[in-house]
C-alpha atoms as a PDB file:
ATOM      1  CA  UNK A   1      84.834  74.999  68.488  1.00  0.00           C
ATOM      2  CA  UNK A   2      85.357  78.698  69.894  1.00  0.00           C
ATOM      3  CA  UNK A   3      87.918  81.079  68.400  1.00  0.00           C
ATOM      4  CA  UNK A   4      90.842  81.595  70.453  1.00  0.00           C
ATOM      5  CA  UNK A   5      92.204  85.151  69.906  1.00  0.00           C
ATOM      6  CA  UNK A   6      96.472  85.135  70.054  1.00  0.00           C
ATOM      7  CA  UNK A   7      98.138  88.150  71.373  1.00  0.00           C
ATOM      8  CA  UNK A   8     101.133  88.975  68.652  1.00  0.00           C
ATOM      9  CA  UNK A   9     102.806  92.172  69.255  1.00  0.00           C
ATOM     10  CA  UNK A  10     105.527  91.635  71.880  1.00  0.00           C
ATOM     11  CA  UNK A  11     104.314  95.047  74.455  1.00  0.00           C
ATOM     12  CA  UNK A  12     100.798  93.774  74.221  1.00  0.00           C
ATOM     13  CA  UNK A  13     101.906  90.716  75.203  1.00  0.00           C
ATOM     14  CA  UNK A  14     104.006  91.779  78.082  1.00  0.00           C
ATOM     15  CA  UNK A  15     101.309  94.080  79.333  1.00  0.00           C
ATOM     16  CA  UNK A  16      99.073  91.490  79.378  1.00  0.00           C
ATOM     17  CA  UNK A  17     100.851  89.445  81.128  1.00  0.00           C
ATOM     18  CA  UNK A  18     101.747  91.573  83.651  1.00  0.00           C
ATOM     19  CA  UNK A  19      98.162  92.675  84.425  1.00  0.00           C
ATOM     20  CA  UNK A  20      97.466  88.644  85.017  1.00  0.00           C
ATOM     21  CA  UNK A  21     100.126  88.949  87.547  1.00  0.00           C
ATOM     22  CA  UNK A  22      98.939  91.920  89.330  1.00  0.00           C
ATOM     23  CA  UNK A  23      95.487  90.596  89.215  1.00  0.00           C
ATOM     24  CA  UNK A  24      96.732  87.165  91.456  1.00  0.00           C
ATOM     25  CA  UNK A  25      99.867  88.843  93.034  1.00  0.00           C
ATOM     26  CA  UNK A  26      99.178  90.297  97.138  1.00  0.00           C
ATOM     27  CA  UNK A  27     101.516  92.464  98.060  1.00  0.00           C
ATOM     28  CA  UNK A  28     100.283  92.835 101.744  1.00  0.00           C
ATOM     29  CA  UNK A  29     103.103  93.568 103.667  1.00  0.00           C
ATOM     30  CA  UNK A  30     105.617  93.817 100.716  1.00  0.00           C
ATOM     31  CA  UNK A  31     107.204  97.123 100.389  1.00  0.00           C
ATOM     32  CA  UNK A  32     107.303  98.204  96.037  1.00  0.00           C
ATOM     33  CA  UNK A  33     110.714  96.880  95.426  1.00  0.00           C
ATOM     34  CA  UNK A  34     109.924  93.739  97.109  1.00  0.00           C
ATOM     35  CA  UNK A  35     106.494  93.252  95.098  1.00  0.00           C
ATOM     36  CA  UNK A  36     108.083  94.952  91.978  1.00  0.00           C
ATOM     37  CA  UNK A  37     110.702  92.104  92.178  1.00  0.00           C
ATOM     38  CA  UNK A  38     108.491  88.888  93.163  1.00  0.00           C
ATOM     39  CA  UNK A  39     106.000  90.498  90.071  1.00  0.00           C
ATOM     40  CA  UNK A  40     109.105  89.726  87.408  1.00  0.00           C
ATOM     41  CA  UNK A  41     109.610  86.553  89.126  1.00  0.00           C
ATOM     42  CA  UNK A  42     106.937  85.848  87.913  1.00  0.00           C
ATOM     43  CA  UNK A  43     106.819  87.382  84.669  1.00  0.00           C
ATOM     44  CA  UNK A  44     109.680  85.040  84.218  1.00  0.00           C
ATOM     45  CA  UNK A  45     108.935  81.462  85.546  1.00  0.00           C
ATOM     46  CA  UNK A  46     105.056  81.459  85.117  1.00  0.00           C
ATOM     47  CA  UNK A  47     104.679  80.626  88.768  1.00  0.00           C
ATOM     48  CA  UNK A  48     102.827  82.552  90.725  1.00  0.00           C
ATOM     49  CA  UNK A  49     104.205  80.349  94.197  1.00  0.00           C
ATOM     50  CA  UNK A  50     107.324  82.819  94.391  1.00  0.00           C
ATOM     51  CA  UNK A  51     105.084  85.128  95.852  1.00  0.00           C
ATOM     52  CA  UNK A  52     104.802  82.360  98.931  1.00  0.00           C
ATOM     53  CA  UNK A  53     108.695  80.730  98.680  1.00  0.00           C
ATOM     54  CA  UNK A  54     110.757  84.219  97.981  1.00  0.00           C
ATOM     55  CA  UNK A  55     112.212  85.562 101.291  1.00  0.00           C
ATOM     56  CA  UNK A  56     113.527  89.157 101.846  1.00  0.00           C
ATOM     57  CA  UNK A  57     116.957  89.866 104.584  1.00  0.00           C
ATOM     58  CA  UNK A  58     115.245  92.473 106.169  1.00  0.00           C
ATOM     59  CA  UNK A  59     118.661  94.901 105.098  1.00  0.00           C
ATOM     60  CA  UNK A  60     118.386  93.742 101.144  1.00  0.00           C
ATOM     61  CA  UNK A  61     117.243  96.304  99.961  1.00  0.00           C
ATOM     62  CA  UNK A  62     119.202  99.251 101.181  1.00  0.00           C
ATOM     63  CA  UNK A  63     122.306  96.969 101.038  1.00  0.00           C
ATOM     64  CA  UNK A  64     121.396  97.117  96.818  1.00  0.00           C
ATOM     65  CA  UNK A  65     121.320 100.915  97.476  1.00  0.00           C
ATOM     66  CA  UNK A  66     124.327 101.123  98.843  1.00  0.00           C
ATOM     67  CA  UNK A  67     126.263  98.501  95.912  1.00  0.00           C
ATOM     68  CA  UNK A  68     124.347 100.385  93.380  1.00  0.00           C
ATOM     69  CA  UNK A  69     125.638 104.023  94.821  1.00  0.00           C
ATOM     70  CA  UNK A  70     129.017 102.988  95.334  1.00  0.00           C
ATOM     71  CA  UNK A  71     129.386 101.021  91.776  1.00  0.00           C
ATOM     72  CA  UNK A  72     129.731  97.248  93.375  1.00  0.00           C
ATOM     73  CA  UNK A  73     130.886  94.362  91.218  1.00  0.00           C
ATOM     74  CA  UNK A  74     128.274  92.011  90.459  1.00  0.00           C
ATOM     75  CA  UNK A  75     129.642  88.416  90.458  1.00  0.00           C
ATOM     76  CA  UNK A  76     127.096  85.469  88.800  1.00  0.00           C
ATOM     77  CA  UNK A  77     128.154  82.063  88.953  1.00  0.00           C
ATOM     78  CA  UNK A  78     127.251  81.352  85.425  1.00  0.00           C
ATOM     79  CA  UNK A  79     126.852  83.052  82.063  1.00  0.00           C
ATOM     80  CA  UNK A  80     123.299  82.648  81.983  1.00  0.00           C
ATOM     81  CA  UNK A  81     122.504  84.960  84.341  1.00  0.00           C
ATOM     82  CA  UNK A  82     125.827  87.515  83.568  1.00  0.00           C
ATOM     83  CA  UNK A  83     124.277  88.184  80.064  1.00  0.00           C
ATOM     84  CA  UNK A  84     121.091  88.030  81.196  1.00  0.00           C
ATOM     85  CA  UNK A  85     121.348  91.069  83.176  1.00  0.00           C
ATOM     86  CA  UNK A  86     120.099  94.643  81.562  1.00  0.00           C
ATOM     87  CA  UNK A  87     123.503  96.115  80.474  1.00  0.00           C
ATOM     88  CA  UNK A  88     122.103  99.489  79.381  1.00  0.00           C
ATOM     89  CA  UNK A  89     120.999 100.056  83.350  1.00  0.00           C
ATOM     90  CA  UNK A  90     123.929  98.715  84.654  1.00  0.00           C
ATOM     91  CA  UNK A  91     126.352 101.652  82.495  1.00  0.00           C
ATOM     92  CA  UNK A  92     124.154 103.661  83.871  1.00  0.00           C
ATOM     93  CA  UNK A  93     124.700 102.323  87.241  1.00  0.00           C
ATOM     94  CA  UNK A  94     128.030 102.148  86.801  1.00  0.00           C
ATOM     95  CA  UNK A  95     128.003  98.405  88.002  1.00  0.00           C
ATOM     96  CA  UNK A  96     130.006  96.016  86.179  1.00  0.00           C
ATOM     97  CA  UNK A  97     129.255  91.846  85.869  1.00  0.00           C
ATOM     98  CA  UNK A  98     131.714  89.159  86.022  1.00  0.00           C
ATOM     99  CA  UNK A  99     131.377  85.764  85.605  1.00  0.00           C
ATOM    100  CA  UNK A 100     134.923  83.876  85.882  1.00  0.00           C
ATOM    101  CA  UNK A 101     133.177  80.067  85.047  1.00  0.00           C
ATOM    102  CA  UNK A 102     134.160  79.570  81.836  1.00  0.00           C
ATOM    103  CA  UNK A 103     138.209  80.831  81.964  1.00  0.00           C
ATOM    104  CA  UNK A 104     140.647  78.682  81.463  1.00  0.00           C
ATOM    105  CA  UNK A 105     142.598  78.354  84.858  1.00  0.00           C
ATOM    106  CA  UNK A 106     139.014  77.790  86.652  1.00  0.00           C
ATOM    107  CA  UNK A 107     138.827  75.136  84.149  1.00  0.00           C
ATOM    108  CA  UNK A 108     142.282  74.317  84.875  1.00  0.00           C
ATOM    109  CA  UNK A 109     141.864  73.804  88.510  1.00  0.00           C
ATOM    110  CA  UNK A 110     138.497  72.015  88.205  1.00  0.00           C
ATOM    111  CA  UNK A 111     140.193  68.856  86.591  1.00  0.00           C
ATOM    112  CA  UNK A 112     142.970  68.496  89.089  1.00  0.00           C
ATOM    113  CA  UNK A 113     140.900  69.642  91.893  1.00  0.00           C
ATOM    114  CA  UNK A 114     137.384  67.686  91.911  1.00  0.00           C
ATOM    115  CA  UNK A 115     136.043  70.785  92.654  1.00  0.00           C
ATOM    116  CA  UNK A 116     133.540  71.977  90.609  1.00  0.00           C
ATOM    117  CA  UNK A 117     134.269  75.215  88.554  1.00  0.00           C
ATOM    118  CA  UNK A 118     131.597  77.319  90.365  1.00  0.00           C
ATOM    119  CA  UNK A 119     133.178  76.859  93.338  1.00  0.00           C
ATOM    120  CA  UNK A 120     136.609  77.783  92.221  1.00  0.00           C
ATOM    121  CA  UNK A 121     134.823  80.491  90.415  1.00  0.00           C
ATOM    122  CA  UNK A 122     133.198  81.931  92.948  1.00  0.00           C
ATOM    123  CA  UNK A 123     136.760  81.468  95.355  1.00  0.00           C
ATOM    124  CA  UNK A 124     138.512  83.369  92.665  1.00  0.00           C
ATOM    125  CA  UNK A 125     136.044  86.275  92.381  1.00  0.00           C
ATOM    126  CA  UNK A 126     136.154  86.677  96.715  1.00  0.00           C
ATOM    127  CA  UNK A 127     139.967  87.616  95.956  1.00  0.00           C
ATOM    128  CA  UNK A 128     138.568  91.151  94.389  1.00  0.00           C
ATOM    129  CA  UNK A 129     137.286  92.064  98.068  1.00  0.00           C
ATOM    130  CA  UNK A 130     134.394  92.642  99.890  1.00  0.00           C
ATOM    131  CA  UNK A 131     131.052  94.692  99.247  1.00  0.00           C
ATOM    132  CA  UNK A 132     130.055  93.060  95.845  1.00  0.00           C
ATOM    133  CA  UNK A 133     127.060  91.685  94.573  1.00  0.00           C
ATOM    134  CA  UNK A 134     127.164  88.468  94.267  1.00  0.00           C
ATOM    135  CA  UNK A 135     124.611  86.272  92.220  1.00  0.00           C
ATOM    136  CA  UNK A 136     123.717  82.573  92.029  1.00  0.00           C
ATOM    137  CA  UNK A 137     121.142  81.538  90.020  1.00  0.00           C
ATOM    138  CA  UNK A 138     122.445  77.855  88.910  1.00  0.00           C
ATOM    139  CA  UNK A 139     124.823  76.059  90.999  1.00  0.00           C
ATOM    140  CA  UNK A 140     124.196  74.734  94.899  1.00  0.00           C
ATOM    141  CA  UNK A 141     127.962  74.765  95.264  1.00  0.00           C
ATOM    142  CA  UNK A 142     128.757  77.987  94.381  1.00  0.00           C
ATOM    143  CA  UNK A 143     126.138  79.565  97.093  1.00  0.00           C
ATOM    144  CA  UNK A 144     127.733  77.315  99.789  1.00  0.00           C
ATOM    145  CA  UNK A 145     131.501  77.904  98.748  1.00  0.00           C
ATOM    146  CA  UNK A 146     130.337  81.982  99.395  1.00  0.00           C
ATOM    147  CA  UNK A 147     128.958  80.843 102.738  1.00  0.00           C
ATOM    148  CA  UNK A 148     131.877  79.093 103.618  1.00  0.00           C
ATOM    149  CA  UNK A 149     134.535  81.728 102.532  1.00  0.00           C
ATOM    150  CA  UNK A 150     131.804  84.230 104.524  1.00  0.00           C
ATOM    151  CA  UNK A 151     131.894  81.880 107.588  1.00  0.00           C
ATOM    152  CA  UNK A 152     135.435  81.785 107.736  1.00  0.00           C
ATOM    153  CA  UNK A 153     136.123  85.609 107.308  1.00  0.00           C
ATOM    154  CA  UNK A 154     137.059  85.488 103.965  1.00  0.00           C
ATOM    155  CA  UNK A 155     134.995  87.556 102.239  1.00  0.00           C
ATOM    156  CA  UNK A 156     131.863  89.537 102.993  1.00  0.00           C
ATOM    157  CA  UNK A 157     129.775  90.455  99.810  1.00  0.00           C
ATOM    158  CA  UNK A 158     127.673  93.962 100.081  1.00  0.00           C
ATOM    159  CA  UNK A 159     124.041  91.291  99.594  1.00  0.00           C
ATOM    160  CA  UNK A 160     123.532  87.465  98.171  1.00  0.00           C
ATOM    161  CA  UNK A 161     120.896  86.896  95.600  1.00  0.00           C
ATOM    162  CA  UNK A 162     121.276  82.874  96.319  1.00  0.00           C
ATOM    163  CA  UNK A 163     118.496  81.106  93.860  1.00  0.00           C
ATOM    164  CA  UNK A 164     120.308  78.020  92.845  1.00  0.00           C
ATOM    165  CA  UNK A 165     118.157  75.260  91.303  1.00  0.00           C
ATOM    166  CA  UNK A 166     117.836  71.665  91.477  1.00  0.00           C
ATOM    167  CA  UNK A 167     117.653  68.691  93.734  1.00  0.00           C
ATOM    168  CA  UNK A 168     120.991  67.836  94.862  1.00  0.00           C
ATOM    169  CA  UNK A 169     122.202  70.946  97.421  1.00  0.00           C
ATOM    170  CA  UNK A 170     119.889  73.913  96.263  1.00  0.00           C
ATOM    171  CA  UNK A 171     117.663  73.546  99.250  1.00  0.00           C
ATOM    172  CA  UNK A 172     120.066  72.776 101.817  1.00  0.00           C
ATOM    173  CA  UNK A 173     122.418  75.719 100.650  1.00  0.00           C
ATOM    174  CA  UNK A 174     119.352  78.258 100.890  1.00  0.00           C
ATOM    175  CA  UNK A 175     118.460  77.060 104.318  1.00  0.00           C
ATOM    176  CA  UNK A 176     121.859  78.081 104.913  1.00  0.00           C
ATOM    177  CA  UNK A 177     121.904  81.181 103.536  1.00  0.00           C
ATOM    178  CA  UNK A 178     118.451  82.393 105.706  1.00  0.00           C
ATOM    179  CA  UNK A 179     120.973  82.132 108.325  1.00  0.00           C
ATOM    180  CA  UNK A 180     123.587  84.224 107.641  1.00  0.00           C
ATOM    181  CA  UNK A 181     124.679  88.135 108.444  1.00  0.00           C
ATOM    182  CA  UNK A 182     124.667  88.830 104.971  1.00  0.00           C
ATOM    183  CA  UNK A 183     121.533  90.480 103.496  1.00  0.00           C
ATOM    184  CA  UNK A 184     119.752  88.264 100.869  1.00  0.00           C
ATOM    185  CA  UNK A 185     117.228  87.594  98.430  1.00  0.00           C
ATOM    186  CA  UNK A 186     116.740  83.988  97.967  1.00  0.00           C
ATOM    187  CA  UNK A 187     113.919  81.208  97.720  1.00  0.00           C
ATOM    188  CA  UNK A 188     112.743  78.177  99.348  1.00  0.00           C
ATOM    189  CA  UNK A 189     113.303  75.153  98.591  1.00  0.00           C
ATOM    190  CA  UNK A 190     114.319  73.050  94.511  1.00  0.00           C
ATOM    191  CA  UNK A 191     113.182  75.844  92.852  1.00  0.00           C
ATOM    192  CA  UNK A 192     115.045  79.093  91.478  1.00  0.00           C
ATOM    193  CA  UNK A 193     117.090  79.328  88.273  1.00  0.00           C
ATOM    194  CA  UNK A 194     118.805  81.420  85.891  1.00  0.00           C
ATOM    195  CA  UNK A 195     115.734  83.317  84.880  1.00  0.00           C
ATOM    196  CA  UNK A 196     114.643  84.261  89.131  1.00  0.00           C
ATOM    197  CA  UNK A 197     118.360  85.375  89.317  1.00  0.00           C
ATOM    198  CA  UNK A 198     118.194  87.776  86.601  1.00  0.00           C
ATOM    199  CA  UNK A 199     114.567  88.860  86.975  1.00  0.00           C
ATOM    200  CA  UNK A 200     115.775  89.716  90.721  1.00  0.00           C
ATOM    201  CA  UNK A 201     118.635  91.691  89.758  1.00  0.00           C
ATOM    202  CA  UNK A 202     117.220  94.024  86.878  1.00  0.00           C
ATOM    203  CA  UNK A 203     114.309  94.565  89.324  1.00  0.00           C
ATOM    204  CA  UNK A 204     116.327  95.814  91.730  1.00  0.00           C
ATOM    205  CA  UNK A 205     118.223  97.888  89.012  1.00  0.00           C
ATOM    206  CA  UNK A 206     115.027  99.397  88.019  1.00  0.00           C
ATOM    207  CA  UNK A 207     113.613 100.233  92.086  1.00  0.00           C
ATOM    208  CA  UNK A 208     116.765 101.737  91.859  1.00  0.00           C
ATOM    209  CA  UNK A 209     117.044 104.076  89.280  1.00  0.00           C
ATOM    210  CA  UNK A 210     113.223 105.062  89.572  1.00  0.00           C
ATOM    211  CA  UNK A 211     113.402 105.800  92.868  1.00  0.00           C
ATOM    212  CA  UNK A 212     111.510 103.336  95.162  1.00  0.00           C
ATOM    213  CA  UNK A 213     114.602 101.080  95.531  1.00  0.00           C
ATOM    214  CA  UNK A 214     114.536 101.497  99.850  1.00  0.00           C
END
């Protein structure tokens, strides 16, 4: 039987992972940030089809810029992704993250309502104003509710990272997003996640504070 040799120390193991990924990854006709991000995705999931489903607004990435400049709110729809995201960059930044899923009066609302608490969530967070970040990485509903309040002139976020996952809603909700004013990063499809949401955002924090954000 032949040896197998197991990689133990965590930075060789990230290093080699990340030259597997730049040894399958193309990045014809992706700008850095764009590869840099869809390279994490990656790093994160294990699946190297992001580099086909992962779609760009062509204004993304200056609209990050411009919410990273000016010290945007970043609004996720769940914890997952809130504490996921690198806080050391984002002091630095000067970006702050709020996730309002788990408070009581979303909670509140949910059981009279039938709503789900993204949703509400996501309502009560367009109340702050416009020009935040917002960032869905687990619920369908939440990503159409932000449409919807978008539609209706209720609130225009600075850029949508819309990955939602699953089977019921994710798909139909980023087919919606492709169409909207509102510079995105999302993904086509069931896929997406948690782990694609934040892997997006501290990519873009890193393009960002190294320079080769736009």
């Amino acid at each position: 039987m032949r040896s197998m040799v197991i990689i133990k120390d965590p930075k060789d193991i990230e290093q080699e992972s990340f030259r597997i990924i730049d040894e399958g990854l193309d990045r014809k006709d992706l700008s850095p940030a764009q590869a840099a991000i869809i390279r994490r995705v990656i790093h994160a999931t294990g699946d190297f089809e992001y580099q086909e489903i992962t779609r760009f607004h062509p204004q993304v990435l200056a609209a990050a810029q411009d919410a990273f400049t000016q010290g945007r709110d970043i609004f996720t729809d769940v914890n997952m992704v809130r504490v996921g995201i690198n806080k050391e960059r984002l002091k630095r930044v000067g970006c702050s993250v709020k996730c309002y899923i788990s408070q009581p009066d979303i909670s509140e609302q949910a059981n009279t309502s039938g709503l789900t608490r993204a949703t509400l969530a996501i309502r009560k967070a367009a109340q702050e104003g416009d020009g935040a970040v917002v960032v869905i990485g687990n619920a369908p509903t939440a990503l159409w509710e932000t449409l919807e309040l978008v539609a209706n002139g209720q609130w225009e976020p600075g850029l949508i990272i819309g990955v939602p996952v699953g089977f019921v809603g994710a798909a139909e909700a980023k087919e919606r997003l492709l169409q909207s004013t509102i510079p995105y990063i999302t993904c086509l499809g069931n896929k997406g996640g948690s782990s694609v949401a934040v892997a997006i955002v501290n990519a873009l924090l890193i393009a960002y504070e190294e320079g080769y954000l736009t």
